[in-house]
N, C-alpha and C. Protein backbone atom coordinates (compact mmCIF):
# COMPACT_ATOMS: atom_id res chain seq x y z
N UNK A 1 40.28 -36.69 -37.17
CA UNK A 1 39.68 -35.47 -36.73
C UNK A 1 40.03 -35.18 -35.28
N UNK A 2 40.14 -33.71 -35.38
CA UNK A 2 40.41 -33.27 -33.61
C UNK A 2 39.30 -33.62 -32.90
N UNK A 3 39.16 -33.71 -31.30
CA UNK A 3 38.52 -33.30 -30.52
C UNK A 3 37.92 -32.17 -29.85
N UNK A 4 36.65 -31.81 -29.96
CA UNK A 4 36.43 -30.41 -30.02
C UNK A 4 36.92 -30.15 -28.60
N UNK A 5 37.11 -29.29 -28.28
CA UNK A 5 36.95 -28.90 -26.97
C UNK A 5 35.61 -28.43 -25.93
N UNK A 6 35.42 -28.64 -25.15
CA UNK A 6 34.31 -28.30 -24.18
C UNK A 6 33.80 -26.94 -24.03
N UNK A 7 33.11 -26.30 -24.41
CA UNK A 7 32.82 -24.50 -24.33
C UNK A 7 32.61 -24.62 -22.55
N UNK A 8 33.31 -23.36 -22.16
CA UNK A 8 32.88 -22.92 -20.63
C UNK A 8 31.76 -23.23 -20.61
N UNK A 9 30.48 -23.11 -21.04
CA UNK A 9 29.08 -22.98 -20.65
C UNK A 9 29.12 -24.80 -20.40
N UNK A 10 29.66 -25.89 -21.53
CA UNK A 10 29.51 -26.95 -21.08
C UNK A 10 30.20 -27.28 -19.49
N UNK A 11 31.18 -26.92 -19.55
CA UNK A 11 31.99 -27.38 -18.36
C UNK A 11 31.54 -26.81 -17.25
N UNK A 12 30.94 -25.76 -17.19
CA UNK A 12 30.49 -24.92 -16.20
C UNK A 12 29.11 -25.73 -15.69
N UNK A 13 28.21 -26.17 -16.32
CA UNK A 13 27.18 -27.45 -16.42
C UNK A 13 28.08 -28.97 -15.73
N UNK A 14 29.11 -29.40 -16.16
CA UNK A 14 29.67 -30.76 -15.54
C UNK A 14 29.62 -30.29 -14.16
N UNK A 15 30.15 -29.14 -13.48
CA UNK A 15 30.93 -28.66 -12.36
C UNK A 15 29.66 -28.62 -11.47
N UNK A 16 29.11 -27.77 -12.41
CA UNK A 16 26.95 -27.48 -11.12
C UNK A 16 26.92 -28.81 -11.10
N UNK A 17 26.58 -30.12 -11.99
CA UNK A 17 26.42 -31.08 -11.11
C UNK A 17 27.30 -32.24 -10.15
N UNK A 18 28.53 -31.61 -10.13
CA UNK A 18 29.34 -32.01 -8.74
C UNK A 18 29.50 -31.00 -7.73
N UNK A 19 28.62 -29.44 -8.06
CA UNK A 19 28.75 -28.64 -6.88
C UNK A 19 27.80 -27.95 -7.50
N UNK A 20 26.32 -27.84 -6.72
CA UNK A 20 25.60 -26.83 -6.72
C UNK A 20 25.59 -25.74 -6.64
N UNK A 21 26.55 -25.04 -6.10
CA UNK A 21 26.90 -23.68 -5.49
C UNK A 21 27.30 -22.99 -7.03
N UNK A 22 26.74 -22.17 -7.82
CA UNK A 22 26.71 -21.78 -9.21
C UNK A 22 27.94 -20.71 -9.08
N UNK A 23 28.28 -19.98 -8.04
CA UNK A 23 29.13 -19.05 -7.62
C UNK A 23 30.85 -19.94 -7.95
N UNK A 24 30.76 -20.64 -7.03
CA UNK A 24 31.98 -21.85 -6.81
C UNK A 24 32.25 -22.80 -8.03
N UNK A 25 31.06 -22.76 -8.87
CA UNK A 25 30.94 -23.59 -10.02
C UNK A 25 31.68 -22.73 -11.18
N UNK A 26 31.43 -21.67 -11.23
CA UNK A 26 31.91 -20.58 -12.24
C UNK A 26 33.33 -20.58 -11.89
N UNK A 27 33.35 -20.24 -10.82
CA UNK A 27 34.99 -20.30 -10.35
C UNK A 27 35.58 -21.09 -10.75
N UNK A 28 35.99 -22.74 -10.72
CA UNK A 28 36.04 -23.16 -10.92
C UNK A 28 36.54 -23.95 -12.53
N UNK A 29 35.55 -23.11 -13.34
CA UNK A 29 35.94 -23.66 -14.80
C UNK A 29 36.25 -21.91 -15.50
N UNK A 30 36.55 -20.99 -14.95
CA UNK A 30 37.22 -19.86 -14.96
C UNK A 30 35.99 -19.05 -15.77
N UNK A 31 34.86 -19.39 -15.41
CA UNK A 31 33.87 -18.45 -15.78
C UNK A 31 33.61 -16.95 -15.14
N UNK A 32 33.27 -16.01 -15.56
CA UNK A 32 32.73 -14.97 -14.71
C UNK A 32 31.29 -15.02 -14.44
N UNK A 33 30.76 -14.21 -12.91
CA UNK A 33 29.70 -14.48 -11.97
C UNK A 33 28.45 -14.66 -12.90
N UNK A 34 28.43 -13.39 -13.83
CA UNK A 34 27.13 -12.92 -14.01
C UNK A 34 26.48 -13.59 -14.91
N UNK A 35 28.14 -14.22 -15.80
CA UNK A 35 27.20 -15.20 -16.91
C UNK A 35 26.69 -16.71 -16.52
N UNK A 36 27.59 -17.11 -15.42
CA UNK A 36 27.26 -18.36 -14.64
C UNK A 36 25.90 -18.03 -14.15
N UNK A 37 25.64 -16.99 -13.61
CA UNK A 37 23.97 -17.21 -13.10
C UNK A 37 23.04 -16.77 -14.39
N UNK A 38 23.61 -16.38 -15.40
CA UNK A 38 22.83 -16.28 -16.90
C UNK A 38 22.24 -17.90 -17.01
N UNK A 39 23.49 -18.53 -17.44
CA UNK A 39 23.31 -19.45 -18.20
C UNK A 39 22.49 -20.57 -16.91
N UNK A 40 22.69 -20.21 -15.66
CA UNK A 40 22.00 -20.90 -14.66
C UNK A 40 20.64 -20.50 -14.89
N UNK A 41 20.10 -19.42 -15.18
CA UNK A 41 18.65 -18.87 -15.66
C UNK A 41 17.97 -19.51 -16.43
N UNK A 42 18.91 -19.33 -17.20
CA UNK A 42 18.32 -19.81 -18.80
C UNK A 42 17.97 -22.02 -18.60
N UNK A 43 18.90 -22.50 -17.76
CA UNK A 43 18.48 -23.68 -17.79
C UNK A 43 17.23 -23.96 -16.57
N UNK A 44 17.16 -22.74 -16.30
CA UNK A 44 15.90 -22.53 -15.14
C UNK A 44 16.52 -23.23 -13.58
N UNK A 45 17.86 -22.92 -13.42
CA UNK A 45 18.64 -22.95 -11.68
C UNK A 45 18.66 -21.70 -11.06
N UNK A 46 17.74 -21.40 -10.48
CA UNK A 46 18.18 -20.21 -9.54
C UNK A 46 18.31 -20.75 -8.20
N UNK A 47 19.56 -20.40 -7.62
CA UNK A 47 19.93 -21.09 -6.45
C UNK A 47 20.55 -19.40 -5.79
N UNK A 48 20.57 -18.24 -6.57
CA UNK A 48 21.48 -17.01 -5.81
C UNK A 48 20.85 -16.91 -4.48
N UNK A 49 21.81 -16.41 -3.91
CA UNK A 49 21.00 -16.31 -2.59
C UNK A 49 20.73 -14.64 -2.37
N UNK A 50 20.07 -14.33 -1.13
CA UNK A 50 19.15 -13.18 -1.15
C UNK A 50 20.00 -12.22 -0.52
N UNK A 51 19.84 -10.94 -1.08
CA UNK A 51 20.39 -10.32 -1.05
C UNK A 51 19.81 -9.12 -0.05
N UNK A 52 19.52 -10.03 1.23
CA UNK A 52 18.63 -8.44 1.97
C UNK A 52 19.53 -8.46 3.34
N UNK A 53 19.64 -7.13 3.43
CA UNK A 53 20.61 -6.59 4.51
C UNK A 53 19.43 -5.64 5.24
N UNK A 54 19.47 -5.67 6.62
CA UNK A 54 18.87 -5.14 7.75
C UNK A 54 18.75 -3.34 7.05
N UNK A 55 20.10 -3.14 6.95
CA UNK A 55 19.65 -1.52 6.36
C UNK A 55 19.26 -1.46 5.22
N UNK A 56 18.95 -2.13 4.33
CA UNK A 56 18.19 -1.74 2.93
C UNK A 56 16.79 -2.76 2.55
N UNK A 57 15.97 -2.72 3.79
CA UNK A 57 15.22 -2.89 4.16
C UNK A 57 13.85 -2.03 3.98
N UNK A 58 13.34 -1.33 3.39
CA UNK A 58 12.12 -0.48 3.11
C UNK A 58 11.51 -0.56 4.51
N UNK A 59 11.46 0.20 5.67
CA UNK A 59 10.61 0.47 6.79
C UNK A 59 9.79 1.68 6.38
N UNK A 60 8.61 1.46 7.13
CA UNK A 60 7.80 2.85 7.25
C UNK A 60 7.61 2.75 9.30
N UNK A 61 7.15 4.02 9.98
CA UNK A 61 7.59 4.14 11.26
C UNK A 61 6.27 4.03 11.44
N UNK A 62 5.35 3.80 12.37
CA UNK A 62 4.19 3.73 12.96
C UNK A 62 3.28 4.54 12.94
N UNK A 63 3.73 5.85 13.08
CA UNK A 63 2.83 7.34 12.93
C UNK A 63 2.48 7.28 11.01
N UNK A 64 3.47 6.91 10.76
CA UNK A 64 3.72 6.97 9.25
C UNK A 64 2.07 6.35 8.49
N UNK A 65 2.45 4.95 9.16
CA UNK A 65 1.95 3.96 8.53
C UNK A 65 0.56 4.33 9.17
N UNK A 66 -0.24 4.91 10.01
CA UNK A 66 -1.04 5.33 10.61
C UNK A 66 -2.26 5.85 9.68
N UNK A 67 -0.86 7.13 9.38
CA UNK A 67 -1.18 8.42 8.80
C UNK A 67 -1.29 7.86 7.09
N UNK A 68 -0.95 6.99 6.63
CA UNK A 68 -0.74 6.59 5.30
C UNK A 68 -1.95 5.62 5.27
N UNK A 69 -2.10 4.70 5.94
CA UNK A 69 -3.23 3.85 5.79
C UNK A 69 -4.97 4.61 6.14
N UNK A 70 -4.55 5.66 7.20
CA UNK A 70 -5.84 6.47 7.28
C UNK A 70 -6.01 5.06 8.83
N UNK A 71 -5.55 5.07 9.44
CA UNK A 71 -6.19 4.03 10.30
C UNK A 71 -6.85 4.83 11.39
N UNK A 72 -6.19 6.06 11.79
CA UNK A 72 -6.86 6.70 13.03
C UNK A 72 -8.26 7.70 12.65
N UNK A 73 -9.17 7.13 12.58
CA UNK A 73 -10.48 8.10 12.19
C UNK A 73 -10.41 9.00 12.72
N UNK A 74 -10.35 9.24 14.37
CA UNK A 74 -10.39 11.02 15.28
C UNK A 74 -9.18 11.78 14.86
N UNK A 75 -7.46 11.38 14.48
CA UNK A 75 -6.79 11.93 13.68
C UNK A 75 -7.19 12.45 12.62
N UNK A 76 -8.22 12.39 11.78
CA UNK A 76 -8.14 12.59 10.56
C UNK A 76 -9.63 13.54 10.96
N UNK A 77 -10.25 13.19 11.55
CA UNK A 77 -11.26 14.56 11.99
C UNK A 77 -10.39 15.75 12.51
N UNK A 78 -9.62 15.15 13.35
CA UNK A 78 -9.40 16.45 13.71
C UNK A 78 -8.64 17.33 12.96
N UNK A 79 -7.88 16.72 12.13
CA UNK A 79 -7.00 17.42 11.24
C UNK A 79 -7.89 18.66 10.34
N UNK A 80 -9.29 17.82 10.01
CA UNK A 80 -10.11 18.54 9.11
C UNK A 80 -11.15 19.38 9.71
N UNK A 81 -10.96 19.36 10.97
CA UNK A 81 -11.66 20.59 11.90
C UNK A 81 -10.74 21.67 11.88
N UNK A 82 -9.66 21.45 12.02
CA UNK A 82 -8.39 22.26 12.39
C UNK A 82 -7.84 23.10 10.74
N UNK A 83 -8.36 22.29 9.70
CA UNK A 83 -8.83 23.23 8.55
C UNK A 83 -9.83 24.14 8.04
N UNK A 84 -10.77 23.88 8.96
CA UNK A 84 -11.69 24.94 9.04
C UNK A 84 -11.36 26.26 9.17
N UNK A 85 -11.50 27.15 8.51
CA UNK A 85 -11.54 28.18 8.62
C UNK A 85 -12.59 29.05 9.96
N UNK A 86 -11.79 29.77 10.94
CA UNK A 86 -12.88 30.16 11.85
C UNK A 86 -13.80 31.00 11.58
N UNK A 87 -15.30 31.01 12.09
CA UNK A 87 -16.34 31.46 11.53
C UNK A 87 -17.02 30.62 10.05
N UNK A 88 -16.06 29.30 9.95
CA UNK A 88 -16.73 28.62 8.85
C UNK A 88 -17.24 26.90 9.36
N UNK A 89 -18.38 26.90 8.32
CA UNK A 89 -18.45 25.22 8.92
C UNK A 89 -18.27 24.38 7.68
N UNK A 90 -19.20 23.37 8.04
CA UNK A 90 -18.79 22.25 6.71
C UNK A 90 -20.02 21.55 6.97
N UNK A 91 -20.93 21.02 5.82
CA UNK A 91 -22.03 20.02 6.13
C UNK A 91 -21.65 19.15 6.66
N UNK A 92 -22.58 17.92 7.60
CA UNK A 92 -21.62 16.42 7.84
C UNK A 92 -21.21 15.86 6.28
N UNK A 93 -22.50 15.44 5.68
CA UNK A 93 -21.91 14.40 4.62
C UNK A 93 -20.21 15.05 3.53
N UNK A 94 -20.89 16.36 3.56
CA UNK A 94 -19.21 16.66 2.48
C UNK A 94 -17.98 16.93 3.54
N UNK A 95 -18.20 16.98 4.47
CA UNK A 95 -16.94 17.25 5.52
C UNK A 95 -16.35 15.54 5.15
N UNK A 96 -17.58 14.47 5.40
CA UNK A 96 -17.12 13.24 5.92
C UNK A 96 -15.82 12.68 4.04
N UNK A 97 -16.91 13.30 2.98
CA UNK A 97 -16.89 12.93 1.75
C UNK A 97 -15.29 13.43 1.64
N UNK A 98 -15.38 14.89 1.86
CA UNK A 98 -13.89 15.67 1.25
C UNK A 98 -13.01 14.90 2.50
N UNK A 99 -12.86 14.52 3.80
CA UNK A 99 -12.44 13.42 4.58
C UNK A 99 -12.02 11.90 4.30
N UNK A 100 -12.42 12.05 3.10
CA UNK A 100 -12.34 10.16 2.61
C UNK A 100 -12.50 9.30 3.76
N UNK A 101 -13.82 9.38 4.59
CA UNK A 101 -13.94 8.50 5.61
C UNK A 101 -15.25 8.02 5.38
N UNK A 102 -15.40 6.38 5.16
CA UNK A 102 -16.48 5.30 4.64
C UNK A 102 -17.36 6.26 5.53
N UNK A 103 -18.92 5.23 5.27
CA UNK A 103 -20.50 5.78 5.92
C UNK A 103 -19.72 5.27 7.60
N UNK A 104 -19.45 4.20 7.31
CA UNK A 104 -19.76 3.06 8.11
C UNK A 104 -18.55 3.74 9.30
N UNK A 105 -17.32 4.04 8.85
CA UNK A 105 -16.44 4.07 9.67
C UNK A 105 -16.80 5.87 10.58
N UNK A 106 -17.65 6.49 9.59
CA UNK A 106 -18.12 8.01 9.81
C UNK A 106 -19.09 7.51 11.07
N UNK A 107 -20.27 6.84 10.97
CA UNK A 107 -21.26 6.44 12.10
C UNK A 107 -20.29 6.28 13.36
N UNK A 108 -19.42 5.07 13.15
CA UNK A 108 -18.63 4.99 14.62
C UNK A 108 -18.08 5.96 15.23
N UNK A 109 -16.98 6.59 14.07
CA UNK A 109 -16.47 7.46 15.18
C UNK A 109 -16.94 9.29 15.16
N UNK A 110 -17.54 9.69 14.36
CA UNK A 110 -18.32 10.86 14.80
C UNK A 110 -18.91 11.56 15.79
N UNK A 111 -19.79 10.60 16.15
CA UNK A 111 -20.79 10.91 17.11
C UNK A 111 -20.22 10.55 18.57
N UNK A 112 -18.71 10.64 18.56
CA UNK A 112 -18.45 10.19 19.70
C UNK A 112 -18.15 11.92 20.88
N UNK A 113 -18.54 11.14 22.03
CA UNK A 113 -18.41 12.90 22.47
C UNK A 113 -17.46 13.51 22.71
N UNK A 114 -15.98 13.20 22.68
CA UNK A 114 -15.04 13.92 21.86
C UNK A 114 -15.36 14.81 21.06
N UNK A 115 -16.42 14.84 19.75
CA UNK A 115 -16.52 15.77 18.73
C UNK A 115 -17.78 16.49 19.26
N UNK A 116 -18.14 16.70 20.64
CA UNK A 116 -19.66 17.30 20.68
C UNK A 116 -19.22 18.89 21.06
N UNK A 117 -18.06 19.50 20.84
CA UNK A 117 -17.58 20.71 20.78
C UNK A 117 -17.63 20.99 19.35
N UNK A 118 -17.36 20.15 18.67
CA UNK A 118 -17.52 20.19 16.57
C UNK A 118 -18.02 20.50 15.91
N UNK A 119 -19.51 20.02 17.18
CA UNK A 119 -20.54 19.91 15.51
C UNK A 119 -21.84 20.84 16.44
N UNK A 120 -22.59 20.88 15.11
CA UNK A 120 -23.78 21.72 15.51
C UNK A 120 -25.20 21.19 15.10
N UNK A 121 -26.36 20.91 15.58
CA UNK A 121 -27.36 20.04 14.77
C UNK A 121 -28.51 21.44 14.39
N UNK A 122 -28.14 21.55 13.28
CA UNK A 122 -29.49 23.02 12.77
C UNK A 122 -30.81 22.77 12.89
N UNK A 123 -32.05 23.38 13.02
CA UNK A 123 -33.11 23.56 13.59
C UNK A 123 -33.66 22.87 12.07
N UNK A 124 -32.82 22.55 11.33
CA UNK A 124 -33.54 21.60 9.77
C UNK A 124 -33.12 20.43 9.84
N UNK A 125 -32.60 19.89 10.80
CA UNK A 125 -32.18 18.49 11.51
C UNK A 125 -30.59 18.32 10.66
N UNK A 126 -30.05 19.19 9.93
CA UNK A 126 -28.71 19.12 9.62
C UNK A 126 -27.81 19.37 10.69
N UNK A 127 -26.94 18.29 10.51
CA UNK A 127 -24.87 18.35 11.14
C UNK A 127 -24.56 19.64 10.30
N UNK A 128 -23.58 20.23 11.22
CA UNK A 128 -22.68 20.75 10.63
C UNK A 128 -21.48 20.82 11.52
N UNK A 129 -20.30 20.87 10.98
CA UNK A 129 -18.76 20.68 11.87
C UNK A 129 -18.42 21.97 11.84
N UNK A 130 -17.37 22.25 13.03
CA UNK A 130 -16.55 23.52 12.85
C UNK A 130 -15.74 23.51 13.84
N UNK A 131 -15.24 24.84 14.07
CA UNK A 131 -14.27 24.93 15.47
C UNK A 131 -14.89 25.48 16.50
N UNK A 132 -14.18 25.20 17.73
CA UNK A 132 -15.06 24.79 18.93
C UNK A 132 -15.68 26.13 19.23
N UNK A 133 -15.01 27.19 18.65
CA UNK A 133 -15.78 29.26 19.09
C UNK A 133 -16.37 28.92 17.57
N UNK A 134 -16.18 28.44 17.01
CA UNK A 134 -17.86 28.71 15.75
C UNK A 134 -18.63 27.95 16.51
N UNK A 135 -18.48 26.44 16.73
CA UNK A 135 -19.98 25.69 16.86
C UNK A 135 -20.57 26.71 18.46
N UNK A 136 -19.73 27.23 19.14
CA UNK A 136 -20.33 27.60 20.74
C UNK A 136 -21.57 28.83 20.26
N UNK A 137 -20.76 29.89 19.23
CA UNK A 137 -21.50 30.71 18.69
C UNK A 137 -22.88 30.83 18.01
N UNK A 138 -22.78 29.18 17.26
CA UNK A 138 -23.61 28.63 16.78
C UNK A 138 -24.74 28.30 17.65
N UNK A 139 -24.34 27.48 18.68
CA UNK A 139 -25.08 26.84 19.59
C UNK A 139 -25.99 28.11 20.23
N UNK A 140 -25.32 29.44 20.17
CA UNK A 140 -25.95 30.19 21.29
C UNK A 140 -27.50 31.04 20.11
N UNK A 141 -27.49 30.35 19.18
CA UNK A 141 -28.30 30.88 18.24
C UNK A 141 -29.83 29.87 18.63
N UNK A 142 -30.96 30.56 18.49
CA UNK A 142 -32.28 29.95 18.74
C UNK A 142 -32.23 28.76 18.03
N UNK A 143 -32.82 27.29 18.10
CA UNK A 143 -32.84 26.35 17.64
C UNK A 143 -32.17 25.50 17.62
N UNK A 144 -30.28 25.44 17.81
CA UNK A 144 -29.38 25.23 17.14
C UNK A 144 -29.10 24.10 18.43
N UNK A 145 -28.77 22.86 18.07
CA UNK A 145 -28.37 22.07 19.42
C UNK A 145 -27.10 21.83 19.29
């Protein structure tokens, strides 16, 4: 009887264990890349190396990431003052609500006096927000602090 011969996939196996390098190993017993790191898969060798280059890199820029995470609370008031329509206001709680800004993170930065051109406190102990010629208008009304 003949001698069988060795299938690439065997020989390609002798070669990985006199050279780890699965790239150089394929080479070697005249395999191509993609099935050498197949059959490296499949015996559970992943040795490829990484494939990350400085420009294909996923960055986001600082303002970005700011503006995406919601990190600046007075950014994001002011944005939604500056949607106000003039001559219009907004309650606190649904200004804060349609704002997507927590109780907790609303207490801190609200009441800071930055926003005391904003807002208006009604003679029924309600907030209300607006722009700085509504709330003045407001203010000049009996009761209104």
């Amino acid at each position: 009887m003949a001698k069988k011969e060795p299938t690439k996939k065997e020989l390609f196996f002798k070669e990985l264990k006199k050279n780890p390098d699965i790239k150089k190993a394929a080479i070697a017993v005249g395999l191509n890349e993609s099935s050498a790191y197949r059959y490296a898969r499949q015996a559970g060798i992943n040795n490829r190396p990484a494939k990350t280059k400085a420009g294909k890199i996923r960055k986001v820029s600082i303002n970005q990431l700011i503006d995406e995470e919601r990190l600046d609370v007075k950014k994001i008031i002011h944005d939604g003052i500056a949607l106000l329509g003039s001559r219009a206001v907004a309650y606190d709680d649904s200004f804060r609500r349609d704002l997507q800004i927590t109780q907790d993170r609303w207490r801190e930065y609200s009441r800071d006096p930055e926003f005391e051109d904003f807002r208006a406190i009604l003679p029924n102990k309600k907030t209300v927000w607006g722009r700085a010629e509504t709330i003045t208008e407001l203010k000049e009304m009996d009761g209104v602090i």
